[in-house]
N, C-alpha and C. Protein backbone atom coordinates (compact mmCIF):
# COMPACT_ATOMS: atom_id res chain seq x y z
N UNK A 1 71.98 80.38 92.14
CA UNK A 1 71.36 81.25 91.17
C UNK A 1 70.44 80.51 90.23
N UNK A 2 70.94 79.07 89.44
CA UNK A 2 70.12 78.74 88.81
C UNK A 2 70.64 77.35 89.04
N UNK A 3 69.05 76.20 89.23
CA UNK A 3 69.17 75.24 89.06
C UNK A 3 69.72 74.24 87.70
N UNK A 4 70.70 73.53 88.02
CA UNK A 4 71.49 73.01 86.62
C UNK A 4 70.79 71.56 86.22
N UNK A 5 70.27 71.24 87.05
CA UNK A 5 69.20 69.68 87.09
C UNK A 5 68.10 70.42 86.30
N UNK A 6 66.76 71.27 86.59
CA UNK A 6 65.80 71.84 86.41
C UNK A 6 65.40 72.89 86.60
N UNK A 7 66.26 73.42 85.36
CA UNK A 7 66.28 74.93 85.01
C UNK A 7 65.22 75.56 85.54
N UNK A 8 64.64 76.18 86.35
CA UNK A 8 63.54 77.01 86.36
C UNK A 8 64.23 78.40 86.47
N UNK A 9 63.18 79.67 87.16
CA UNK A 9 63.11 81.05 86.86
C UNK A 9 64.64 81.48 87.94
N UNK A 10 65.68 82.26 88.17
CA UNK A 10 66.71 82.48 88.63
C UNK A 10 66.56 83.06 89.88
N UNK A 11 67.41 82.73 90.43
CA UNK A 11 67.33 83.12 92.26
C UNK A 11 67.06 84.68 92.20
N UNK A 12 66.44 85.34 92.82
CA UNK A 12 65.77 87.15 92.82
C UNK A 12 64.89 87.08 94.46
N UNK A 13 65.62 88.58 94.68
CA UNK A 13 65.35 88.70 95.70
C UNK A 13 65.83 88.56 97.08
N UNK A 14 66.77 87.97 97.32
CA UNK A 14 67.12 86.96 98.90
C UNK A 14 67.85 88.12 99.37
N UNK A 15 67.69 88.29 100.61
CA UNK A 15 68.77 88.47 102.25
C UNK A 15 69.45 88.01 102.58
N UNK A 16 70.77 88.38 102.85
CA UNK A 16 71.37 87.42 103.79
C UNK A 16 71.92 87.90 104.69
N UNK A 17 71.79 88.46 105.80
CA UNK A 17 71.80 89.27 106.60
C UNK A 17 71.78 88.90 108.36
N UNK A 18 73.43 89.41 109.09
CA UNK A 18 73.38 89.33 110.19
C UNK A 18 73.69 87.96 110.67
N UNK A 19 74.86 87.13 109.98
CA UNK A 19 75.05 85.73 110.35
C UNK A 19 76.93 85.94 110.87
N UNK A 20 76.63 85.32 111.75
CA UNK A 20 78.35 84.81 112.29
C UNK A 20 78.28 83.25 111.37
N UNK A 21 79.28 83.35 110.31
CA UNK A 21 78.83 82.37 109.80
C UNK A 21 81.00 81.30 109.86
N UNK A 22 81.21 80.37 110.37
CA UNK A 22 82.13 79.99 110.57
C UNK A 22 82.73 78.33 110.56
N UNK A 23 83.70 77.99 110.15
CA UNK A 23 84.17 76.57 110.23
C UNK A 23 83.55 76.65 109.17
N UNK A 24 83.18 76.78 108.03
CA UNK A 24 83.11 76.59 106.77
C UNK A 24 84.37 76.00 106.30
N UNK A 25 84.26 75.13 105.84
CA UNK A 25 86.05 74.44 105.28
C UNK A 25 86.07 73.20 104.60
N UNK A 26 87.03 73.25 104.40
CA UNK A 26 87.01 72.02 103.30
C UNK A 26 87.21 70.49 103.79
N UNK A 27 87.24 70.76 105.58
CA UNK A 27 86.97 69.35 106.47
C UNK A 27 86.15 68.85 105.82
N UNK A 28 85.09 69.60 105.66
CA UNK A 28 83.52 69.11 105.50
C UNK A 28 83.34 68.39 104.48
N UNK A 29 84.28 68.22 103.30
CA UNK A 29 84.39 67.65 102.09
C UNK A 29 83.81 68.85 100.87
N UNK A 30 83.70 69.74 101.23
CA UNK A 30 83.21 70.71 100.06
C UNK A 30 84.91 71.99 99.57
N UNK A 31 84.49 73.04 99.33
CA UNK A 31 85.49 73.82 98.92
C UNK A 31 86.01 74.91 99.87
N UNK A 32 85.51 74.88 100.91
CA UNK A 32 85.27 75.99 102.03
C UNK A 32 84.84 77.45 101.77
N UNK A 33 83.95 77.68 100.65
CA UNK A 33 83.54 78.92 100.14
C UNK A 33 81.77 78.93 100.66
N UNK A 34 81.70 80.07 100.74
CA UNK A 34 80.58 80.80 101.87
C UNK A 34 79.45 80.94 100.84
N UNK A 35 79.80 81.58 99.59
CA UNK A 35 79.14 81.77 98.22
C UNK A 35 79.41 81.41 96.69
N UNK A 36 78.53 80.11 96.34
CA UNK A 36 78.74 80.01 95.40
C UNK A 36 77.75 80.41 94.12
N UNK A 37 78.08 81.35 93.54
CA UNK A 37 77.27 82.07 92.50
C UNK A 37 76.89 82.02 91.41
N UNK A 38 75.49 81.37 90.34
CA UNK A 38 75.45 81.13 89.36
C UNK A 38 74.65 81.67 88.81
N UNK A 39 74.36 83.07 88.76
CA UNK A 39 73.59 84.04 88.54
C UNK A 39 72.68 83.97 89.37
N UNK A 40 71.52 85.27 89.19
CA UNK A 40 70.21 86.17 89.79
C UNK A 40 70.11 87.43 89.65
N UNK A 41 69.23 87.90 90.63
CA UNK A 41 69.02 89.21 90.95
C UNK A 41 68.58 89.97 91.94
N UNK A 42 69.29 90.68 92.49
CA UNK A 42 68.80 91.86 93.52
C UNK A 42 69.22 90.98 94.84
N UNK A 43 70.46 90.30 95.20
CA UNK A 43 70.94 89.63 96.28
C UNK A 43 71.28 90.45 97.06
N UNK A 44 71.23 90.95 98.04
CA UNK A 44 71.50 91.43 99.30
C UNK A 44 72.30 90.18 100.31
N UNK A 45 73.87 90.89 100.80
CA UNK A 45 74.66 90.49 101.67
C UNK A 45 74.97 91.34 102.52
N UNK A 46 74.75 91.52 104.00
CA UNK A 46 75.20 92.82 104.53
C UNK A 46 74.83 92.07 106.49
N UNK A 47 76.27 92.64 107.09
CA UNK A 47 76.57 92.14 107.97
C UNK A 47 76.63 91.43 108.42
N UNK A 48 77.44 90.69 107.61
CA UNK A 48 77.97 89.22 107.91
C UNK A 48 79.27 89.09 108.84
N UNK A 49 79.99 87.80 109.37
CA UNK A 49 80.89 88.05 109.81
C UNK A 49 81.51 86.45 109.00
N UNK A 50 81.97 86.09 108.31
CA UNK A 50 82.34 84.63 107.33
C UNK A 50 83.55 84.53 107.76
N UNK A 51 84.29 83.06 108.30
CA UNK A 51 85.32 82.80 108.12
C UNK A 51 85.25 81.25 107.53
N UNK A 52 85.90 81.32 106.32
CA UNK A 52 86.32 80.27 105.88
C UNK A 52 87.23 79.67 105.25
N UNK A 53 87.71 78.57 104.92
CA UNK A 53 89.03 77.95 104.77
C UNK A 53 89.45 77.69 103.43
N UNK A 54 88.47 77.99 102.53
CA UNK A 54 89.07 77.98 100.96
C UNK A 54 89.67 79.29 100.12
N UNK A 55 90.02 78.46 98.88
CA UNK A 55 90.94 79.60 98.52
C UNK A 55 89.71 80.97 98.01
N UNK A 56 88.66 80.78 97.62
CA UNK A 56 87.63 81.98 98.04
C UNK A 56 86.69 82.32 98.71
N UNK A 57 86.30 83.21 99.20
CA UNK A 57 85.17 83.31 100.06
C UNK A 57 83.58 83.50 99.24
N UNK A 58 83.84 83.74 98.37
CA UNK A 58 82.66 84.01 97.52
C UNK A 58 83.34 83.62 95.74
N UNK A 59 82.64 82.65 95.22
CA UNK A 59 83.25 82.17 93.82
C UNK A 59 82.13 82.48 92.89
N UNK A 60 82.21 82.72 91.69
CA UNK A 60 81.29 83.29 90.68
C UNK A 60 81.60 82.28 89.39
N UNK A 61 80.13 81.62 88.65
CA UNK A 61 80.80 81.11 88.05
C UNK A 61 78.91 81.07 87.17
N UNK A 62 79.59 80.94 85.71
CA UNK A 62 78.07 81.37 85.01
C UNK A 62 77.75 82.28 84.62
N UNK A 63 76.18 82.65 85.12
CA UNK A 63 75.48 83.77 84.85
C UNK A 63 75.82 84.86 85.36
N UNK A 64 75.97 86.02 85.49
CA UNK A 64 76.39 87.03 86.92
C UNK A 64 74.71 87.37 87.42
N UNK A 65 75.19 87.59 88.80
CA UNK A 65 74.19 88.30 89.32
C UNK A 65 73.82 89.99 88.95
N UNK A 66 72.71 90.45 88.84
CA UNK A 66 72.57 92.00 88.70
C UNK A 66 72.25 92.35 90.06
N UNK A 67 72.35 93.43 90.94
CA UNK A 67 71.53 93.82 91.93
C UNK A 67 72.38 93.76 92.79
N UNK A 68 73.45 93.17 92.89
CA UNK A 68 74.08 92.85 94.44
C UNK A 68 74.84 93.80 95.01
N UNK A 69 74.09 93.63 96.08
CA UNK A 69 74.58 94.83 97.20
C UNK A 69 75.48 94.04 98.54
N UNK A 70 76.84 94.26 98.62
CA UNK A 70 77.79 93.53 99.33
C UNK A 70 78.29 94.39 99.90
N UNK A 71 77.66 94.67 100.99
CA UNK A 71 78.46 95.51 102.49
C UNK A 71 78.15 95.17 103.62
N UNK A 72 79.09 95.68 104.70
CA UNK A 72 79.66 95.58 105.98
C UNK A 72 79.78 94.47 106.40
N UNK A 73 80.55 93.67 105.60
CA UNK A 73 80.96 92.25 105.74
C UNK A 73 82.43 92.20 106.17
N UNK A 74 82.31 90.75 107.17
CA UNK A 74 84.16 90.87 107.38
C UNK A 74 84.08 89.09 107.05
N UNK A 75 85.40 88.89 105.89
CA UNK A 75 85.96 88.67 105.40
C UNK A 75 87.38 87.88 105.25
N UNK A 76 87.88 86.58 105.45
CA UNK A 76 89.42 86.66 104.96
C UNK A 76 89.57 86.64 103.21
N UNK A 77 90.76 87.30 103.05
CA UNK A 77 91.16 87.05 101.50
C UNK A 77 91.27 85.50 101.27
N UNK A 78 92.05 84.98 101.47
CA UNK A 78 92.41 83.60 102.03
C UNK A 78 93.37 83.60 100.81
N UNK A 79 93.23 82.95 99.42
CA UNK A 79 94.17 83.45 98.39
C UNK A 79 93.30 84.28 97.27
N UNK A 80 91.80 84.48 97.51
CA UNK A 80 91.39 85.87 96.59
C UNK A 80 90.13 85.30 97.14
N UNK A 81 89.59 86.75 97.92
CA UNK A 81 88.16 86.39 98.79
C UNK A 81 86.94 86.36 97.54
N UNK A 82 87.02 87.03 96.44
CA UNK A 82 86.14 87.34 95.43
C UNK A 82 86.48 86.67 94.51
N UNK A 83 86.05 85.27 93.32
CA UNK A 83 86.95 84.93 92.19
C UNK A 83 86.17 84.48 91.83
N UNK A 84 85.79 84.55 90.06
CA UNK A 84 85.48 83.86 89.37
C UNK A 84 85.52 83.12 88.25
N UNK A 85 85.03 82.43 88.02
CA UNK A 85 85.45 81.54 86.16
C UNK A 85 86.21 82.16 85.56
N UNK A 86 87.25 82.21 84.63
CA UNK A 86 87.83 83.38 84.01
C UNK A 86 87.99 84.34 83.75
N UNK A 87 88.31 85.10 84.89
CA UNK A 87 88.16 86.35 85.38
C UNK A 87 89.34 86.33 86.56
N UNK A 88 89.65 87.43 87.07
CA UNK A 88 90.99 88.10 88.13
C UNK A 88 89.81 88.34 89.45
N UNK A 89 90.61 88.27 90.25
CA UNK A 89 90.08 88.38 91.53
C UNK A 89 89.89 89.27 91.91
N UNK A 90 88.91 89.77 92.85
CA UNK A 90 88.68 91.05 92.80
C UNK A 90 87.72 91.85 91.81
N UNK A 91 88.16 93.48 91.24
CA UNK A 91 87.57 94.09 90.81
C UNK A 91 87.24 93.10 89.30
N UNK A 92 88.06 92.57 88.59
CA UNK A 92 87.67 91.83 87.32
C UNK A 92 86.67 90.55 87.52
N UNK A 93 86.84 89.63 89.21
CA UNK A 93 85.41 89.04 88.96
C UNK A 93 83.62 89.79 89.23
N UNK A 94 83.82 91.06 89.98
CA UNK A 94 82.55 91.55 90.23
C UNK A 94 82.54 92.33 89.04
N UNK A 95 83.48 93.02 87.93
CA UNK A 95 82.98 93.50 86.61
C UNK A 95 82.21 92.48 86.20
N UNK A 96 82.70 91.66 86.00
CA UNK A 96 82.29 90.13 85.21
C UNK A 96 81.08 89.48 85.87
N UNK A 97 80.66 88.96 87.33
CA UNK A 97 79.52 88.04 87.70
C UNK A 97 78.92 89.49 88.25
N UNK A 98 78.78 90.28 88.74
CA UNK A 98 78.02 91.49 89.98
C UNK A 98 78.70 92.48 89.05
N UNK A 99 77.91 92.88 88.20
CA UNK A 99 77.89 94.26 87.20
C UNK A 99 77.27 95.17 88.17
N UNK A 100 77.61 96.50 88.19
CA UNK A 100 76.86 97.36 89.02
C UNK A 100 76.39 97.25 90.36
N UNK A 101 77.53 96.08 90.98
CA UNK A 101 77.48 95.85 92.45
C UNK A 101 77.67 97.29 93.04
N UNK A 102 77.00 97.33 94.57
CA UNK A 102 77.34 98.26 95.70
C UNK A 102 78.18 97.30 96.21
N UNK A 103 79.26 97.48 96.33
CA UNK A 103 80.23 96.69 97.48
C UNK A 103 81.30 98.02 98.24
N UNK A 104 81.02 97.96 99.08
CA UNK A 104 81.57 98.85 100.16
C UNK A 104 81.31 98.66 101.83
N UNK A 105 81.94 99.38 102.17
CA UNK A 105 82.26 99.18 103.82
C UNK A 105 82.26 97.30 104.31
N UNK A 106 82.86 96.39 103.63
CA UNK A 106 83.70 95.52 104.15
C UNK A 106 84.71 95.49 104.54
N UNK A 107 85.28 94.83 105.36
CA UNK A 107 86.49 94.35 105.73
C UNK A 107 86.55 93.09 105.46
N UNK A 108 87.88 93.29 104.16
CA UNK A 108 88.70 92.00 103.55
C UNK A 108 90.13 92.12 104.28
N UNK A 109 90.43 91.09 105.14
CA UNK A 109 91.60 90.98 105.50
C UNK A 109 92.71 90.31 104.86
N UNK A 110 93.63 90.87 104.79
CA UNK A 110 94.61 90.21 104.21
C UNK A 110 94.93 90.41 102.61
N UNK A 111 93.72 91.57 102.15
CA UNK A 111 93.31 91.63 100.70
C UNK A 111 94.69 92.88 100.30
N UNK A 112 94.97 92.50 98.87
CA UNK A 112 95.46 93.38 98.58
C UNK A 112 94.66 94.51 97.65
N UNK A 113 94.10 95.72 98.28
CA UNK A 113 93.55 96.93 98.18
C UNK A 113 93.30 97.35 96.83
N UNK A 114 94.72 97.08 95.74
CA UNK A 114 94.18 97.86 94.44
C UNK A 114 93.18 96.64 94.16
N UNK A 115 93.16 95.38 94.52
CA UNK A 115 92.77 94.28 93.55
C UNK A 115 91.42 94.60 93.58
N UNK A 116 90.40 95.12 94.70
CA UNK A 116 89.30 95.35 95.02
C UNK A 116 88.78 97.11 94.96
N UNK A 117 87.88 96.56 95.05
CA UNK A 117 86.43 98.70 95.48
C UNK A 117 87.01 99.40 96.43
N UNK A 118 87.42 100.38 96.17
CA UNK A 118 87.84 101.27 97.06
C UNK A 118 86.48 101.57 97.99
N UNK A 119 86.43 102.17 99.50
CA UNK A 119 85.10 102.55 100.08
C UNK A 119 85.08 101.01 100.82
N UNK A 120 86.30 100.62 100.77
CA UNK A 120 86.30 99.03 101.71
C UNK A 120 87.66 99.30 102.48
N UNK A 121 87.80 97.93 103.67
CA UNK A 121 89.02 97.97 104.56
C UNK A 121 89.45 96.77 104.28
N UNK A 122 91.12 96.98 104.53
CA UNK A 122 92.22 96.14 103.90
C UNK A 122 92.81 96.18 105.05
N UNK A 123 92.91 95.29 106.59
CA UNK A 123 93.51 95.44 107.08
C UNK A 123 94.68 93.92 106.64
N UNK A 124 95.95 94.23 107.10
CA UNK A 124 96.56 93.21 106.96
C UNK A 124 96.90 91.85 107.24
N UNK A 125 95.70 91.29 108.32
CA UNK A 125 95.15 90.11 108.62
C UNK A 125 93.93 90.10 109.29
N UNK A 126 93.11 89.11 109.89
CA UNK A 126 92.01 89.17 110.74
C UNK A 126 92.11 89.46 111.96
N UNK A 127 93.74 89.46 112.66
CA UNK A 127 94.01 89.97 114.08
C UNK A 127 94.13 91.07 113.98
N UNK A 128 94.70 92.40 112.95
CA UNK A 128 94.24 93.45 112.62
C UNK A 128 92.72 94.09 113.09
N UNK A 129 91.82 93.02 112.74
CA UNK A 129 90.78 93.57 112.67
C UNK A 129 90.16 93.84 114.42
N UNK A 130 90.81 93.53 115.20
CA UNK A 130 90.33 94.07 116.67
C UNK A 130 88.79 93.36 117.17
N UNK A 131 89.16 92.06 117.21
CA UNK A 131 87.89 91.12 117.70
C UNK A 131 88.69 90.97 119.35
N UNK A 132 87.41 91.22 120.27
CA UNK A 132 87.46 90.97 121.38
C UNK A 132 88.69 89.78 122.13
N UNK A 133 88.27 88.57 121.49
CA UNK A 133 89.19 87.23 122.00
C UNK A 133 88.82 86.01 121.03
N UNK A 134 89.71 86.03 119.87
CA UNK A 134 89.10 85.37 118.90
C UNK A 134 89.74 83.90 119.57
N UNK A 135 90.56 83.54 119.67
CA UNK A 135 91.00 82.16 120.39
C UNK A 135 90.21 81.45 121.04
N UNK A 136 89.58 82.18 122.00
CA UNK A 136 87.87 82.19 122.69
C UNK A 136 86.64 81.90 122.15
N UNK A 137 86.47 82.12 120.46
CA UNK A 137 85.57 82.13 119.86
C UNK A 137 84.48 83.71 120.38
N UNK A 138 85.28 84.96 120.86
CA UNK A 138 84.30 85.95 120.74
C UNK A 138 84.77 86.62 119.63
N UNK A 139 84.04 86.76 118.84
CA UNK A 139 84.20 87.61 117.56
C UNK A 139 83.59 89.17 117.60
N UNK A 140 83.61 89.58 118.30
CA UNK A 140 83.15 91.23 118.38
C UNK A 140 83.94 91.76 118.47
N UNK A 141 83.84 92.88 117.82
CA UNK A 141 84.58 93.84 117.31
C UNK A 141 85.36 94.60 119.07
N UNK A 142 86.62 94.35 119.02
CA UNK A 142 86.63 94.92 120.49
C UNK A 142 86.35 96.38 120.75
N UNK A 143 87.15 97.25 121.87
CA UNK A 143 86.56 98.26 121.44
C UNK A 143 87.52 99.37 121.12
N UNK A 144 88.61 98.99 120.67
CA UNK A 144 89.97 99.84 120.18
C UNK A 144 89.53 99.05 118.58
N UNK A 145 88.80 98.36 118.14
CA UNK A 145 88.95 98.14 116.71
C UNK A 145 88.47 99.76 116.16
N UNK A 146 89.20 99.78 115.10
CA UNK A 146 88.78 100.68 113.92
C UNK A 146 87.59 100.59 113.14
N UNK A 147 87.06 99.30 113.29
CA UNK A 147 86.01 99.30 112.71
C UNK A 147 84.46 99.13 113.10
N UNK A 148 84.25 99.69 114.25
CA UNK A 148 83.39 100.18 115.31
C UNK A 148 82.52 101.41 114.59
N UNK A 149 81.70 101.04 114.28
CA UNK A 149 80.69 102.73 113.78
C UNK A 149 81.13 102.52 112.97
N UNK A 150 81.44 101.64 111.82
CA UNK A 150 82.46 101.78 110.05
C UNK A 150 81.53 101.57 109.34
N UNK A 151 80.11 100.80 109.17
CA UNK A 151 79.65 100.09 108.50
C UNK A 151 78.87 101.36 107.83
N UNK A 152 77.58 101.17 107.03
CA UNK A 152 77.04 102.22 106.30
C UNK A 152 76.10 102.81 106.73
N UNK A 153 75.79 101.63 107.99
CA UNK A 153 74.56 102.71 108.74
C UNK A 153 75.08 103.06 110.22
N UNK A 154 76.50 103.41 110.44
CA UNK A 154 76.77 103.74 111.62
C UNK A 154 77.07 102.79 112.94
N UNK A 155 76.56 101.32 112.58
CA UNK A 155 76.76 100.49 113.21
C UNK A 155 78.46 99.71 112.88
N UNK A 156 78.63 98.77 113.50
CA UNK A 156 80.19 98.14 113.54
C UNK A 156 79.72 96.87 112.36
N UNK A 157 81.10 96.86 111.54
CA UNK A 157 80.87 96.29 110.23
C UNK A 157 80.88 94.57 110.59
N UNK A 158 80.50 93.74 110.10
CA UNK A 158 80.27 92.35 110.33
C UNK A 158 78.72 91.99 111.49
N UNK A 159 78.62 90.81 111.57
CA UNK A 159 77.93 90.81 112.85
C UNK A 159 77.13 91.54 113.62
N UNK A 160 75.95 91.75 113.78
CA UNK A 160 75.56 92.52 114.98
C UNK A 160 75.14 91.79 116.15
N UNK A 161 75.92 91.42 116.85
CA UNK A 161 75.84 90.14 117.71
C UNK A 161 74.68 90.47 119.27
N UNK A 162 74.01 91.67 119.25
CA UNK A 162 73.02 91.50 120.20
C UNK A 162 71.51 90.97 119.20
N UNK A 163 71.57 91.81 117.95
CA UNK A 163 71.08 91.62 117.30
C UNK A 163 70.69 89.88 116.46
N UNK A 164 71.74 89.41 116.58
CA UNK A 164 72.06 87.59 116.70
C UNK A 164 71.74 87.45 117.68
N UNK A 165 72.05 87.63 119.01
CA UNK A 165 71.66 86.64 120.09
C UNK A 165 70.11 87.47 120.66
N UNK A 166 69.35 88.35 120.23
CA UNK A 166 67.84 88.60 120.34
C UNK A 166 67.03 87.60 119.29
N UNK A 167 67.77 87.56 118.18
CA UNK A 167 67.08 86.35 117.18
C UNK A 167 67.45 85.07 117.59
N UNK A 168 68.06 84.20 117.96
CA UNK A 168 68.83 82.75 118.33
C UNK A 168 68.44 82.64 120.06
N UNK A 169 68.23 83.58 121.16
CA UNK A 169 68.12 83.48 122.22
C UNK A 169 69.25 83.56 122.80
N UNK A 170 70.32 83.95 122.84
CA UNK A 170 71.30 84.04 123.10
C UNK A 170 72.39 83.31 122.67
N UNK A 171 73.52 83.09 123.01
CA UNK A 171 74.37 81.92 122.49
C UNK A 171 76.04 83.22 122.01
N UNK A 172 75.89 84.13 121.73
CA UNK A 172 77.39 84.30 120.97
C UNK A 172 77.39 85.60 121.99
């Protein structure tokens, strides 16, 4: 959001859109979080598929962002998928960093439901969530998942993996 070396004008504007994004972890020597947030504006996140190994998936810390629109993302809780600086996980860090967020039609697994936006899915782990052969590394939504046609435009929430492999040339 904002450079802490050389302050200039705040992150506005960005996409992030349509990534199988995975092995994020704290092997790597970092925190295993997907998003780290220090204000902006007008961020767009939407169909993602994130798995990663820290205790959040998205951390808030600073400025808050205005604008952010956070859907049809899948998600682990891991120990609170949403958290920020002094603030509760969940609905008390997006009051606090993402005022007037759209967050809906994700799937947080493993989340406990009141803590977060209703207009989201809480299944009770990521094998819940009905991926093809995750052991395998296929992450698509199989086709007994529930969350097939869930997302906000009718499509299956996370990933749109023809849509990835027409951009990348194939591969997932």
């Amino acid at each position: 959001g904002r450079d802490y070396t050389f302050p200039r004008e705040p992150l506005t504007n960005v996409t992030i859109r349509n990534n199988l994004i995975y092995d994020v972890g704290s092997a790597w020597g970092g925190q295993g979080r997907f998003v780290l947030s220090t204000g902006g504006d007008r961020v767009t996140v939407d169909h993602n598929s994130i798995f990663t190994d820290g205790s959040s998936v998205v951390y808030a810390d600073d400025a808050p962002i205005t604008g952010l629109t956070f859907t049809n993302n899948i998600l682990p809780n891991n120990a609170w998928a949403i958290m920020g600086s002094s603030a509760s996980a969940g609905n008390g860090t997006i009051a606090a960093y993402f005022p007037g967020a759209t967050f809906r039609n994700n799937i947080i697994a493993a989340a406990p439901a009141a803590q977060y936006p209703p207009n989201n899915f809480y299944p009770p782990s990521l094998e819940a969530i009905g991926f093809v052969d995750p052991a395998n590394g296929n992450l698509r939504l199989g086709a007994s998942s529930p969350y097939r046609g869930a997302a906000t435009d009718g499509t299956d929430v996370g990933v749109l993996f023809d849509a990835l492999n027409a951009a990348i040339g194939g591969g997932f």
